[in-house]
PDB file of N, CA and C in Angstrom:
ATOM      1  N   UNK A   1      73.148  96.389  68.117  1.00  0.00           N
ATOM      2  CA  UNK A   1      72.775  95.139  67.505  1.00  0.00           C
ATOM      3  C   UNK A   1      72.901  94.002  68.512  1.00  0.00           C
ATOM      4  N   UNK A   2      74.076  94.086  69.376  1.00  0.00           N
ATOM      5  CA  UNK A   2      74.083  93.180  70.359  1.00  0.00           C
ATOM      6  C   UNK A   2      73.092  92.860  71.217  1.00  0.00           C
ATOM      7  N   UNK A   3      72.500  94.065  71.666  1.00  0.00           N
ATOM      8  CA  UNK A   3      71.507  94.095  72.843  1.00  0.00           C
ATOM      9  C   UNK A   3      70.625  92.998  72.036  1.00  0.00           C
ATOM     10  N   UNK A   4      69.989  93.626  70.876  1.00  0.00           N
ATOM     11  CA  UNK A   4      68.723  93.286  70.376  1.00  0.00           C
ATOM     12  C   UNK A   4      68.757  91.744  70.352  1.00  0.00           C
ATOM     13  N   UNK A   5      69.738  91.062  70.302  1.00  0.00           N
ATOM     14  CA  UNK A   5      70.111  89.674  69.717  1.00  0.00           C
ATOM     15  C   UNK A   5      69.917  89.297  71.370  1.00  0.00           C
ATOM     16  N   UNK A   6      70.857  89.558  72.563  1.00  0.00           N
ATOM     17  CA  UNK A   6      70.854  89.433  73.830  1.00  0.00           C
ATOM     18  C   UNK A   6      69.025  89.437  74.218  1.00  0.00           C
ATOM     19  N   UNK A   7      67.854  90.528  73.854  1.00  0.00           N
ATOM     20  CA  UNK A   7      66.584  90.209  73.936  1.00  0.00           C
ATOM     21  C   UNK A   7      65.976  89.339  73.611  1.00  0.00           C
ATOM     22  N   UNK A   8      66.286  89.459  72.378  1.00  0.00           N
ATOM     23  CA  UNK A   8      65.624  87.903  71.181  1.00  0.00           C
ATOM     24  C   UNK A   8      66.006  86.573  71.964  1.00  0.00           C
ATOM     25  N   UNK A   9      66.832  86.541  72.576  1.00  0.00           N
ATOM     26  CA  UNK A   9      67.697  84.980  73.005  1.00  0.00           C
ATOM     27  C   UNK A   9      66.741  85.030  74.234  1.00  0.00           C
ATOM     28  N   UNK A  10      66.797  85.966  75.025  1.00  0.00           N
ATOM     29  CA  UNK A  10      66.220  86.103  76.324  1.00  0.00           C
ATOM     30  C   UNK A  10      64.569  86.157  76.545  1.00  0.00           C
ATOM     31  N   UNK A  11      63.847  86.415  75.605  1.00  0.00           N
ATOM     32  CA  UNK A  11      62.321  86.420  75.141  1.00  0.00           C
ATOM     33  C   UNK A  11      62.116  85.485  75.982  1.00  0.00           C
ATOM     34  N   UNK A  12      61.978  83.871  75.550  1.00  0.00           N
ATOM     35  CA  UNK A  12      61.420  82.843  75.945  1.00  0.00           C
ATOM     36  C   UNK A  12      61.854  82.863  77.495  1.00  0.00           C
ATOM     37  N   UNK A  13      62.966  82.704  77.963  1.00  0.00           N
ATOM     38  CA  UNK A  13      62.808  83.043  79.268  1.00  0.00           C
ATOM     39  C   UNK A  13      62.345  84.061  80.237  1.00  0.00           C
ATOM     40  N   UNK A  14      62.266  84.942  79.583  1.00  0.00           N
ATOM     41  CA  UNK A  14      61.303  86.429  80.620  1.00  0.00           C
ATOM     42  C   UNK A  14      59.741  85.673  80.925  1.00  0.00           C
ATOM     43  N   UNK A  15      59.475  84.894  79.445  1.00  0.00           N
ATOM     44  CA  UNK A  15      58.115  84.517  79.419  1.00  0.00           C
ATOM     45  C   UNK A  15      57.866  83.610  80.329  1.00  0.00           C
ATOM     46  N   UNK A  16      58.757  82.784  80.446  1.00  0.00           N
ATOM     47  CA  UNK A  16      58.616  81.061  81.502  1.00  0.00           C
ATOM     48  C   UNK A  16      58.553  82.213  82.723  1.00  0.00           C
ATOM     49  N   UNK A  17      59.081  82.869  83.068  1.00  0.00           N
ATOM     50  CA  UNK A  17      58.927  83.642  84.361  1.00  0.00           C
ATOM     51  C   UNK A  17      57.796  84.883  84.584  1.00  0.00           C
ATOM     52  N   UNK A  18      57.183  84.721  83.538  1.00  0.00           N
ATOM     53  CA  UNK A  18      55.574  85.940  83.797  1.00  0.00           C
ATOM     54  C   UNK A  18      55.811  87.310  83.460  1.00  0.00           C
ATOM     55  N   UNK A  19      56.735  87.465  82.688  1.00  0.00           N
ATOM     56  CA  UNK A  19      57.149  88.613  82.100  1.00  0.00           C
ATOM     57  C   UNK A  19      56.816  89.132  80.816  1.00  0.00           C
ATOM     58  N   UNK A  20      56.021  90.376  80.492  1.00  0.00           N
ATOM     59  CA  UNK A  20      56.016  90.107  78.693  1.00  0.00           C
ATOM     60  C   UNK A  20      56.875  90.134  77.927  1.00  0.00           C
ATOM     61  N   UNK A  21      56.819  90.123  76.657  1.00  0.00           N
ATOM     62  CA  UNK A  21      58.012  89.981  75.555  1.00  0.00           C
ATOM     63  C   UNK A  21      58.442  92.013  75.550  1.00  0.00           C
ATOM     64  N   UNK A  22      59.901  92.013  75.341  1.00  0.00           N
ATOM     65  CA  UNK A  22      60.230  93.548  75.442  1.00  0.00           C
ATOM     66  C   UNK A  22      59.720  94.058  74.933  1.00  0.00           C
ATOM     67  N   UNK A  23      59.514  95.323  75.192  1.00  0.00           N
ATOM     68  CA  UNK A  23      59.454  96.234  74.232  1.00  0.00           C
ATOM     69  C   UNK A  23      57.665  96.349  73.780  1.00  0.00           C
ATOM     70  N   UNK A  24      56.825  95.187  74.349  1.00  0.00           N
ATOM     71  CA  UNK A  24      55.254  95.484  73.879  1.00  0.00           C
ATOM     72  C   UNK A  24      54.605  96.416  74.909  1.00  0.00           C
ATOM     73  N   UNK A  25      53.323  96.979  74.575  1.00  0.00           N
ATOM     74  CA  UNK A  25      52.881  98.104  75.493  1.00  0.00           C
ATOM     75  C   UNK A  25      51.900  97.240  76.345  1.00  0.00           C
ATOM     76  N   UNK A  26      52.493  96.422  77.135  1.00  0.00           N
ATOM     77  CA  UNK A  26      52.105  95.900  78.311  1.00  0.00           C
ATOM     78  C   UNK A  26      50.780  97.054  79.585  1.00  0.00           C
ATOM     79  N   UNK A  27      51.589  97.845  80.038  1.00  0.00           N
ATOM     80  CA  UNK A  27      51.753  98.545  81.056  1.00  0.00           C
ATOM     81  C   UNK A  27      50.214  99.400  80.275  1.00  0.00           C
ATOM     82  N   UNK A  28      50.216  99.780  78.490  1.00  0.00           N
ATOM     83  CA  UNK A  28      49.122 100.446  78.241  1.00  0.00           C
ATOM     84  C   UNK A  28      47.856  99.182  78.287  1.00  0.00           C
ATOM     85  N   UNK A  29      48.103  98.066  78.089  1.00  0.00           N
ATOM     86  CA  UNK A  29      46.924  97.593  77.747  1.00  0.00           C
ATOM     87  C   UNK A  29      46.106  97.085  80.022  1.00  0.00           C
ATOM     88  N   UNK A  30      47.577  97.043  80.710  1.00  0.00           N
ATOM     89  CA  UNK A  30      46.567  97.559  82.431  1.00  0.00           C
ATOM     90  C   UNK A  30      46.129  98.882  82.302  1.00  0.00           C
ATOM     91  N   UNK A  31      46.596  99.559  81.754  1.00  0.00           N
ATOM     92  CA  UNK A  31      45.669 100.868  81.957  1.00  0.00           C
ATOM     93  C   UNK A  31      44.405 100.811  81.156  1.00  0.00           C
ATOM     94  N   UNK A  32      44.429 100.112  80.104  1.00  0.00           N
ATOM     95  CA  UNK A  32      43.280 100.413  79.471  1.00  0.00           C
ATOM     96  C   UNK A  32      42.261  99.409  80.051  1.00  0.00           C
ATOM     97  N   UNK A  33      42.874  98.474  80.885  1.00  0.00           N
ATOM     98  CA  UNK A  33      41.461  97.430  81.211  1.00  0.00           C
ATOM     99  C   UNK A  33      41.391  98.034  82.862  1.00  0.00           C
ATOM    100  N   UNK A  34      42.215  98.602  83.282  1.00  0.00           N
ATOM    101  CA  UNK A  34      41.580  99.754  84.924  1.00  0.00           C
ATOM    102  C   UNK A  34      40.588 100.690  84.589  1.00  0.00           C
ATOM    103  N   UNK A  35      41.221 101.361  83.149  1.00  0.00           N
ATOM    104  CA  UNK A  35      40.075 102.441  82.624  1.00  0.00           C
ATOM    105  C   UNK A  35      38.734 101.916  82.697  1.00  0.00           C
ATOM    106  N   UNK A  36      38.743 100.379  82.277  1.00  0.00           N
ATOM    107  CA  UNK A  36      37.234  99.946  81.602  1.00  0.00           C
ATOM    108  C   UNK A  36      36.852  99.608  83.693  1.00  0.00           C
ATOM    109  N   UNK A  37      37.644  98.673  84.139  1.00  0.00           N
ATOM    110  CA  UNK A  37      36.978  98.685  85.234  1.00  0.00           C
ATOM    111  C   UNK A  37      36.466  99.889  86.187  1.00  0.00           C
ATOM    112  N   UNK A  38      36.993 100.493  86.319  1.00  0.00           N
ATOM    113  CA  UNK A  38      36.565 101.589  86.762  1.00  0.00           C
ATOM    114  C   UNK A  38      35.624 102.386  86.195  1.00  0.00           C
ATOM    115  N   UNK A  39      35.166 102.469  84.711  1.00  0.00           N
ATOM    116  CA  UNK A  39      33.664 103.124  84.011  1.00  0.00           C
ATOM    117  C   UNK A  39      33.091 101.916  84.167  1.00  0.00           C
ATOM    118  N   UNK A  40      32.801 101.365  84.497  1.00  0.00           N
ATOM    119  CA  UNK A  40      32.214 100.043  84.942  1.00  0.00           C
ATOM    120  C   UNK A  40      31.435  99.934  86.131  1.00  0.00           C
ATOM    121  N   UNK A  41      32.130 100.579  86.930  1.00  0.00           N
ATOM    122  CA  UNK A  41      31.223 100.985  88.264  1.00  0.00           C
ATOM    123  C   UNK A  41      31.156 101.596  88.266  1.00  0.00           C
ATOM    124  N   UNK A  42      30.482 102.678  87.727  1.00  0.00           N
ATOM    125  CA  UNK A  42      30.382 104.035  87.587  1.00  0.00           C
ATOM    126  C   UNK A  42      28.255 103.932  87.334  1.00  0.00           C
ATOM    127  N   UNK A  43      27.445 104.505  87.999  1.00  0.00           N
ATOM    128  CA  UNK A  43      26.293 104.244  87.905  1.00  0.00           C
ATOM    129  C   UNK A  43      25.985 104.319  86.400  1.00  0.00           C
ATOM    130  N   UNK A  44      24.830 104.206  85.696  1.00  0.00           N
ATOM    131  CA  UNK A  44      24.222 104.268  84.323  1.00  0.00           C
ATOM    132  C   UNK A  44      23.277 105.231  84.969  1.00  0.00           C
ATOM    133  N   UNK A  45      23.589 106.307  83.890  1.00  0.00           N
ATOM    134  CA  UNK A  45      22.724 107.293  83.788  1.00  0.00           C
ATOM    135  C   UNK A  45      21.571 107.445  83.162  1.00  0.00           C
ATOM    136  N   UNK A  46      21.606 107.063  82.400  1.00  0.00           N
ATOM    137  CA  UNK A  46      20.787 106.839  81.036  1.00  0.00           C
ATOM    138  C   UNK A  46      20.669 105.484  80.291  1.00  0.00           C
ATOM    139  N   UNK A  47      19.646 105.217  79.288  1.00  0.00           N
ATOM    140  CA  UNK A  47      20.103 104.457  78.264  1.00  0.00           C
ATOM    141  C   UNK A  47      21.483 104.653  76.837  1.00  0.00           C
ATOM    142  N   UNK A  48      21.405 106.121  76.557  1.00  0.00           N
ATOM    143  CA  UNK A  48      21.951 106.716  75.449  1.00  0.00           C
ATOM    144  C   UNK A  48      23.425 106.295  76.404  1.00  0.00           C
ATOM    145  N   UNK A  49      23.747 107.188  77.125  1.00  0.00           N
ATOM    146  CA  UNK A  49      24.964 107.149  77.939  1.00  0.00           C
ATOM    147  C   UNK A  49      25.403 105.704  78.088  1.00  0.00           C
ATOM    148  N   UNK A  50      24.617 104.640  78.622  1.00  0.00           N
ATOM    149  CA  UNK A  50      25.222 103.432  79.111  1.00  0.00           C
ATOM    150  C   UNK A  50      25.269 102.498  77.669  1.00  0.00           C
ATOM    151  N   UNK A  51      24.733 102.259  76.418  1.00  0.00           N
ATOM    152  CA  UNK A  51      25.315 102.429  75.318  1.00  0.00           C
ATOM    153  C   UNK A  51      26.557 102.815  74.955  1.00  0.00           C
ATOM    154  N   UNK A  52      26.432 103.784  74.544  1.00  0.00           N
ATOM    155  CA  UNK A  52      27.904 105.035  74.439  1.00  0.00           C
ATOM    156  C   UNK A  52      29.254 104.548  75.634  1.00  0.00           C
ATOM    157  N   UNK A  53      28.605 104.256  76.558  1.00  0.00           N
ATOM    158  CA  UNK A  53      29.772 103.322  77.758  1.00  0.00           C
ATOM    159  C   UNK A  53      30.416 101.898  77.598  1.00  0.00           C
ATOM    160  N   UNK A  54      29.145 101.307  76.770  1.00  0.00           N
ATOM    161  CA  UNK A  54      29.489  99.642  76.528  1.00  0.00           C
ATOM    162  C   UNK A  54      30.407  99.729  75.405  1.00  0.00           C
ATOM    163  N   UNK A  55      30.311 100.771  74.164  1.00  0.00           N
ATOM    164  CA  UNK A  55      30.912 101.122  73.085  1.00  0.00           C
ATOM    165  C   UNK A  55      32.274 101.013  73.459  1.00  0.00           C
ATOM    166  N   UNK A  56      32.352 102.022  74.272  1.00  0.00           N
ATOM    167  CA  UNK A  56      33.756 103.028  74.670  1.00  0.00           C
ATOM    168  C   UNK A  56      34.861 100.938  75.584  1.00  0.00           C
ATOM    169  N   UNK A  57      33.554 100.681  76.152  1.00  0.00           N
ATOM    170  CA  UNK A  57      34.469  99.385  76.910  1.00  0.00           C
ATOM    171  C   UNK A  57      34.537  98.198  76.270  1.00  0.00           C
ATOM    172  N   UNK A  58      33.653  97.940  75.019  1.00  0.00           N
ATOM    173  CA  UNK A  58      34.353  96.756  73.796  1.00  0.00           C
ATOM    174  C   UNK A  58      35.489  97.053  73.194  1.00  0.00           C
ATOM    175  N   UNK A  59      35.754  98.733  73.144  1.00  0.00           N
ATOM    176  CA  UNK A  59      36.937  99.211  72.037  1.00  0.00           C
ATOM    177  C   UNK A  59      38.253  98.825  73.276  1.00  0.00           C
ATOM    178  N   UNK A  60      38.198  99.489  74.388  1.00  0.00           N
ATOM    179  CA  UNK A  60      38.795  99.335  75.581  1.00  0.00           C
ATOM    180  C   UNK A  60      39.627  97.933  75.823  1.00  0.00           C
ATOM    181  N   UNK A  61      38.635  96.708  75.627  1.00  0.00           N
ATOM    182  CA  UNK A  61      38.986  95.418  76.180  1.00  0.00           C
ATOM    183  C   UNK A  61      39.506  94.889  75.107  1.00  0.00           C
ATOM    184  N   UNK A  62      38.855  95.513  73.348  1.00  0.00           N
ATOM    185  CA  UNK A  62      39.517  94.714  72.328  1.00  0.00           C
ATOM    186  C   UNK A  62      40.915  95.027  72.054  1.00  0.00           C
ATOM    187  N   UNK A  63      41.090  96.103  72.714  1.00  0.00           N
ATOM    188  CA  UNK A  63      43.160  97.114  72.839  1.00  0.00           C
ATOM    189  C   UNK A  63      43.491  95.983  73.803  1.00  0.00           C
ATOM    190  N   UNK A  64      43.018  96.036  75.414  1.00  0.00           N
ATOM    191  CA  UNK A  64      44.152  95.502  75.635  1.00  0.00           C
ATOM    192  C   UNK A  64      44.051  94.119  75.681  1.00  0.00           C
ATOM    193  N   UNK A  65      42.928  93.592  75.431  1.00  0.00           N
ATOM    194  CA  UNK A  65      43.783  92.092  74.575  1.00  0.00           C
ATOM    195  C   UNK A  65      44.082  91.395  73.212  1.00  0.00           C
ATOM    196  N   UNK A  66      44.302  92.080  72.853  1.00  0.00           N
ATOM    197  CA  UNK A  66      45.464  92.325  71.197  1.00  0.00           C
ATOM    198  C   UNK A  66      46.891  93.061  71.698  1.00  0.00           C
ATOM    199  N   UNK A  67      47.035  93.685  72.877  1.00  0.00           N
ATOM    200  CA  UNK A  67      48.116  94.360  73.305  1.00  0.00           C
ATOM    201  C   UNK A  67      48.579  92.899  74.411  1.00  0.00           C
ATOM    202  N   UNK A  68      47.583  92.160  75.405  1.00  0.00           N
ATOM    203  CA  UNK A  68      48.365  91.416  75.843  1.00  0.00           C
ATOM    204  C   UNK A  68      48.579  89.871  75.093  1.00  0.00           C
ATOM    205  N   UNK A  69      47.778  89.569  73.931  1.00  0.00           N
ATOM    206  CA  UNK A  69      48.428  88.540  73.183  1.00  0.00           C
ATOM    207  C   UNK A  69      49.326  89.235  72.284  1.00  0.00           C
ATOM    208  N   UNK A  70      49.334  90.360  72.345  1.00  0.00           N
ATOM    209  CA  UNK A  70      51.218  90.984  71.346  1.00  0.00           C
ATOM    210  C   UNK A  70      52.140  90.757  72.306  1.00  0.00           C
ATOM    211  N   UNK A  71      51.694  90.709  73.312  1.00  0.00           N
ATOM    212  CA  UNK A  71      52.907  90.425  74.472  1.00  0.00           C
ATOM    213  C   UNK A  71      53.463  89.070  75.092  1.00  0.00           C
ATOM    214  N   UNK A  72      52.707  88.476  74.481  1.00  0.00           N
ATOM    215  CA  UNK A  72      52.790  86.565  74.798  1.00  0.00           C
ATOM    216  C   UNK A  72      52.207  86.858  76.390  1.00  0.00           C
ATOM    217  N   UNK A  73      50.938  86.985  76.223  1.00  0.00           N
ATOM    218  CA  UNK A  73      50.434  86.834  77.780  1.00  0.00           C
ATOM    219  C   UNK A  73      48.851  86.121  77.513  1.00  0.00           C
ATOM    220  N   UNK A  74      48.828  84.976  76.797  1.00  0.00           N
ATOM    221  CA  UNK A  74      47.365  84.032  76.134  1.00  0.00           C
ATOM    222  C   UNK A  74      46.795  83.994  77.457  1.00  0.00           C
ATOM    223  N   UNK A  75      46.471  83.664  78.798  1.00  0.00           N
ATOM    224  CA  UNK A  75      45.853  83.961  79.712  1.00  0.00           C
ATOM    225  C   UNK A  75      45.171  85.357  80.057  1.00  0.00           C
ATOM    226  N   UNK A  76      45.650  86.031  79.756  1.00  0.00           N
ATOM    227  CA  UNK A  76      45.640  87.110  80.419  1.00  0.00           C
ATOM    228  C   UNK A  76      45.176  88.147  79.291  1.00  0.00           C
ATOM    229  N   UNK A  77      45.097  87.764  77.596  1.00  0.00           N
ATOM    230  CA  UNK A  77      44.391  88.040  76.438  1.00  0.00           C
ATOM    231  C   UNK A  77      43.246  87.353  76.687  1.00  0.00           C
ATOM    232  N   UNK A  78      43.198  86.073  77.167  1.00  0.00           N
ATOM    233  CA  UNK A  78      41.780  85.094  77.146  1.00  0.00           C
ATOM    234  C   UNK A  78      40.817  85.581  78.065  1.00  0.00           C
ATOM    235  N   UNK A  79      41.409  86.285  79.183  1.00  0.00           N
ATOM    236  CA  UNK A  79      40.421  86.365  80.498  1.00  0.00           C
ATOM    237  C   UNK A  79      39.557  88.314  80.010  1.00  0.00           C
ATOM    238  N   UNK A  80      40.672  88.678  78.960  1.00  0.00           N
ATOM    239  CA  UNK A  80      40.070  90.153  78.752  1.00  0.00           C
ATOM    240  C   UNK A  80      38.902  89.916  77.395  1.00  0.00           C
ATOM    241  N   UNK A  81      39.656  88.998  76.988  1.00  0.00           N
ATOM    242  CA  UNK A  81      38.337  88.219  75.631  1.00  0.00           C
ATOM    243  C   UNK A  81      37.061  88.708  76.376  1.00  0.00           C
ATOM    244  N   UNK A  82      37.099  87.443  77.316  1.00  0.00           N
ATOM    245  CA  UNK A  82      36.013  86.996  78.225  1.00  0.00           C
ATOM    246  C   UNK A  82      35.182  88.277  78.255  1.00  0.00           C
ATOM    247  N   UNK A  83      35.641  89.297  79.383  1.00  0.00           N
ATOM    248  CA  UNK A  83      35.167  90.901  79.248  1.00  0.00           C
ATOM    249  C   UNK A  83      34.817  91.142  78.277  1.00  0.00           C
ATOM    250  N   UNK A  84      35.329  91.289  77.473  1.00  0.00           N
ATOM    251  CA  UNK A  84      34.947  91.797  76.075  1.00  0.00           C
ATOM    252  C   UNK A  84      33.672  91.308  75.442  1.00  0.00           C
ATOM    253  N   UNK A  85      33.785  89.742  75.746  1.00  0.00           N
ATOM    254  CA  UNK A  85      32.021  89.376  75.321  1.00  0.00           C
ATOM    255  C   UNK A  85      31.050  89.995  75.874  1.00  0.00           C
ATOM    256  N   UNK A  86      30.545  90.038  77.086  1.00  0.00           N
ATOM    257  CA  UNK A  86      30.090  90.378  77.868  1.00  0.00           C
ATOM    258  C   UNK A  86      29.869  91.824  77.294  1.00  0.00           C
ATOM    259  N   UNK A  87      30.981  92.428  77.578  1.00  0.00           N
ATOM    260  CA  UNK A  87      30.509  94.240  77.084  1.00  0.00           C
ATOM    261  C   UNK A  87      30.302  94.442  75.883  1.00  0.00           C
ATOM    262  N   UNK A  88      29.602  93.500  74.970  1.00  0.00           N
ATOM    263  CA  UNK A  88      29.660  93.581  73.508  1.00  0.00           C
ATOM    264  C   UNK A  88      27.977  93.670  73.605  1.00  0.00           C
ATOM    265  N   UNK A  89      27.471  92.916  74.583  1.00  0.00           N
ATOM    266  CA  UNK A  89      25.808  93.281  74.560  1.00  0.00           C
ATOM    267  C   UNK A  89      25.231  94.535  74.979  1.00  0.00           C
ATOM    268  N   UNK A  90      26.084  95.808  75.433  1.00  0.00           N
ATOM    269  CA  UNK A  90      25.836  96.790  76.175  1.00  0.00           C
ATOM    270  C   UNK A  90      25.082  97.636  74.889  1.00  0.00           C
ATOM    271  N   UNK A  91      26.101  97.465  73.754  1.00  0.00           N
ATOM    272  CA  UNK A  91      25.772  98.912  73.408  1.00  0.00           C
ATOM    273  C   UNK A  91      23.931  98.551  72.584  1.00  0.00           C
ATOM    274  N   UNK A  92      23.324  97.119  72.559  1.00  0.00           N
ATOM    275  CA  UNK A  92      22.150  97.027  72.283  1.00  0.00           C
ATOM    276  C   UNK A  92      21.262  97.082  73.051  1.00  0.00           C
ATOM    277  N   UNK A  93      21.484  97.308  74.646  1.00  0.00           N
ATOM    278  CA  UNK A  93      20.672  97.094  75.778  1.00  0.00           C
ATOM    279  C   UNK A  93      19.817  98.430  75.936  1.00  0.00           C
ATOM    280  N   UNK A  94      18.196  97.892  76.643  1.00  0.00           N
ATOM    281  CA  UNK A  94      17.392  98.881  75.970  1.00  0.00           C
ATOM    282  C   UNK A  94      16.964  99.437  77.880  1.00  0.00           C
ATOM    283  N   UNK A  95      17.555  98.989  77.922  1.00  0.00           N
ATOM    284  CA  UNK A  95      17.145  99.537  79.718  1.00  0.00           C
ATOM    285  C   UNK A  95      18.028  99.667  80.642  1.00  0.00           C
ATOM    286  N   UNK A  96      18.307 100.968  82.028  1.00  0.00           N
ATOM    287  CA  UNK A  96      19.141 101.351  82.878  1.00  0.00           C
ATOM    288  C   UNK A  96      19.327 100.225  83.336  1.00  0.00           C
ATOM    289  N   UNK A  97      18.523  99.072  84.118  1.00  0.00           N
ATOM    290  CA  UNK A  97      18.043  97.935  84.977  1.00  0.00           C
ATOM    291  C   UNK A  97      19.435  96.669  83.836  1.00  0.00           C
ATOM    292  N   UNK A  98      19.386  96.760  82.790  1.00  0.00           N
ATOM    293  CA  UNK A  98      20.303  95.826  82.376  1.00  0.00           C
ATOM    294  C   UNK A  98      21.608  96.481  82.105  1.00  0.00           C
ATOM    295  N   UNK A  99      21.264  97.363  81.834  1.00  0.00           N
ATOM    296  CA  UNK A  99      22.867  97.946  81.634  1.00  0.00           C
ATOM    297  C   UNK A  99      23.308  97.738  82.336  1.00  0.00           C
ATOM    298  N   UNK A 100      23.161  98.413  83.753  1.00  0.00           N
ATOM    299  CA  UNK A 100      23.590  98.011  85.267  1.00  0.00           C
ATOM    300  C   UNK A 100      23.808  96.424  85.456  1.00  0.00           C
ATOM    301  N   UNK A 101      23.430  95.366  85.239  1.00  0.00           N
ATOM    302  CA  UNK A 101      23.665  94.449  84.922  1.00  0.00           C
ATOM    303  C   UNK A 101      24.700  94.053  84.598  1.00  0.00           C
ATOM    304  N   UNK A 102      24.446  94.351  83.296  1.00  0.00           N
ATOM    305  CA  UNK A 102      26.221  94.096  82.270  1.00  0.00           C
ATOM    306  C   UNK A 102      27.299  94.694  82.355  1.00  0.00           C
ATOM    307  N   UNK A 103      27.123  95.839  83.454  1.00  0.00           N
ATOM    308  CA  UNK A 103      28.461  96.491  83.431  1.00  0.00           C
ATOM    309  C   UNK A 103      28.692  96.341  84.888  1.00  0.00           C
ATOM    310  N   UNK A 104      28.371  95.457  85.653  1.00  0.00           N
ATOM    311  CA  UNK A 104      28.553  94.604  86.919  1.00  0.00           C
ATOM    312  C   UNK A 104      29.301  93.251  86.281  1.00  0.00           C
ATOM    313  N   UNK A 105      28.757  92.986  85.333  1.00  0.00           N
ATOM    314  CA  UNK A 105      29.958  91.637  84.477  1.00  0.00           C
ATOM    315  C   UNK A 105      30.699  92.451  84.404  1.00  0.00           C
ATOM    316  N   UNK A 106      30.823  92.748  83.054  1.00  0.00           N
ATOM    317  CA  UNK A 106      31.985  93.838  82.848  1.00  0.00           C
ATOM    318  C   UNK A 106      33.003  94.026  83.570  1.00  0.00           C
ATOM    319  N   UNK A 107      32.468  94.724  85.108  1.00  0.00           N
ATOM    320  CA  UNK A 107      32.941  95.275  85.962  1.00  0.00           C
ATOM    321  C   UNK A 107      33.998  93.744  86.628  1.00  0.00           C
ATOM    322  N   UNK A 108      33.485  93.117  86.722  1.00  0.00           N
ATOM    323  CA  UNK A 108      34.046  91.440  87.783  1.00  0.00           C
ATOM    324  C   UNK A 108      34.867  91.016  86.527  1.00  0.00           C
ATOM    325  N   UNK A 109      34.664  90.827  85.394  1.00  0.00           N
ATOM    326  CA  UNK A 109      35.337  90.349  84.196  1.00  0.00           C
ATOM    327  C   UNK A 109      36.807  91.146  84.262  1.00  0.00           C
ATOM    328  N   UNK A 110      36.491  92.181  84.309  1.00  0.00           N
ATOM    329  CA  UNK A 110      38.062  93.264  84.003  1.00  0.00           C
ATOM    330  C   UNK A 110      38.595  92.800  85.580  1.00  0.00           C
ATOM    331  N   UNK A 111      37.920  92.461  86.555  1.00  0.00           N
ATOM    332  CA  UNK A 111      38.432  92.846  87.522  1.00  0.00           C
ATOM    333  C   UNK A 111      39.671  91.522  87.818  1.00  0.00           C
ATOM    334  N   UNK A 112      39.060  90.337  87.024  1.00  0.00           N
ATOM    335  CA  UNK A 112      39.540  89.074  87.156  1.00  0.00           C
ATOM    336  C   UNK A 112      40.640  89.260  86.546  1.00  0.00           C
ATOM    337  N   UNK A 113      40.759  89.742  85.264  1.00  0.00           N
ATOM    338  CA  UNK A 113      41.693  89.589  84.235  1.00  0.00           C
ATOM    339  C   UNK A 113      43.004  90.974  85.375  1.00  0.00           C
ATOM    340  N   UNK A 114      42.614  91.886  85.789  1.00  0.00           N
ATOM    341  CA  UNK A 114      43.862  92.582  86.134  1.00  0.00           C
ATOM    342  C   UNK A 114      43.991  91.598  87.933  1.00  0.00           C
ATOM    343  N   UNK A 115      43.188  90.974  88.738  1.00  0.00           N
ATOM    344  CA  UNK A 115      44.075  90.372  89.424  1.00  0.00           C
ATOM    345  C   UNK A 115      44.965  89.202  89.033  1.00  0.00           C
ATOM    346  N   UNK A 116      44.424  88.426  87.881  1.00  0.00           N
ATOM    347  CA  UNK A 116      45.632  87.829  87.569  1.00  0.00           C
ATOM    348  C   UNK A 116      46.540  87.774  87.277  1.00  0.00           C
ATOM    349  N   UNK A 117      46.692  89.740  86.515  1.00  0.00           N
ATOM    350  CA  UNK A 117      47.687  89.920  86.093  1.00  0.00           C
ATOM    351  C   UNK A 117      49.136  90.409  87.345  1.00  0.00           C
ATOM    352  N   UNK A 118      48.345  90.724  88.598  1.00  0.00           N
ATOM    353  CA  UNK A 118      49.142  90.927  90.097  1.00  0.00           C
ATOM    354  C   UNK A 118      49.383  89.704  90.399  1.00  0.00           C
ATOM    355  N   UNK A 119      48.719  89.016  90.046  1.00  0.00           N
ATOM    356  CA  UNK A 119      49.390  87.640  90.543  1.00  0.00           C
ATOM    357  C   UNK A 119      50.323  86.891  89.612  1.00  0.00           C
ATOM    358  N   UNK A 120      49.989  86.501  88.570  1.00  0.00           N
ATOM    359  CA  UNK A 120      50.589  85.528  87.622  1.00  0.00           C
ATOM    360  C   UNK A 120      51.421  86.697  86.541  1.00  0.00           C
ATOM    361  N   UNK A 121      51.233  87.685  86.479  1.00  0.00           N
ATOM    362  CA  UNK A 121      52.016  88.313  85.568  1.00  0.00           C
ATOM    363  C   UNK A 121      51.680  88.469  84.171  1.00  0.00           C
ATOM    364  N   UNK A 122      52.440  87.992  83.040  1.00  0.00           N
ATOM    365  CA  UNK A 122      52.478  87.860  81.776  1.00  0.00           C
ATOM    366  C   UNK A 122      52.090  86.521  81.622  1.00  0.00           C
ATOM    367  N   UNK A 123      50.918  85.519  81.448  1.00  0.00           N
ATOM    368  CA  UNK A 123      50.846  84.233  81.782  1.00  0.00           C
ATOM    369  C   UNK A 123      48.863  83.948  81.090  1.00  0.00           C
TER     370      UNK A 123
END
């Protein structure tokens, strides 16, 4: 019981210092926005496929930023938003030529949101 009270007190300061709040799945929601960057540059094969890809990377970006605003990290939820718009036009796109396109956003969008997170942290 002690600890937990010792966290709770300590929250707001981990945060002033770029840290997330304990105990949230931080660490899953960088993996899940490396996952998206990385199928991101990955060529478009198809139309069906690069669809089925934009799908897979709205579900992707909407985890981890609901995982990093569970974590008190509003920057760093806002910049995966951002991504997330962007890969929300994929799964209607009717040609290789735009897909490729949008998953070059995509691709720079995720890429922004995890260097800030090497730099600025939880922030």
């Amino acid at each position: 019981m002690r600890r937990v009270l010792i966290l709770v007190a300590a929250a707001p300061l981990l945060m002033a210092q770029g840290l997330p709040r304990p105990f949230c799945d931080f660490g899953q929601g960088l993996a899940a926005l490396r996952t998206v960057e990385r199928e991101a540059a990955l060529p478009v094969p198809g139309v069906t496929e690069g669809r089925a890809r934009g799908e897979a990377a709205v579900t992707g970006l909407e985890t981890a930023a609901s995982i990093f605003a569970g974590c008190g990290c509003p920057r760093l939820a806002e910049l995966t938003r951002e991504a997330r718009l962007v890969a929300q036009s994929a799964p209607s796109e009717a040609s290789v030529a735009r897909l490729t396109q949008v998953f070059g956003q995509i691709r720079f969008r995720a890429q922004l949101a995890r260097e800030h997170s090497d730099r600025q942290g939880c922030r």
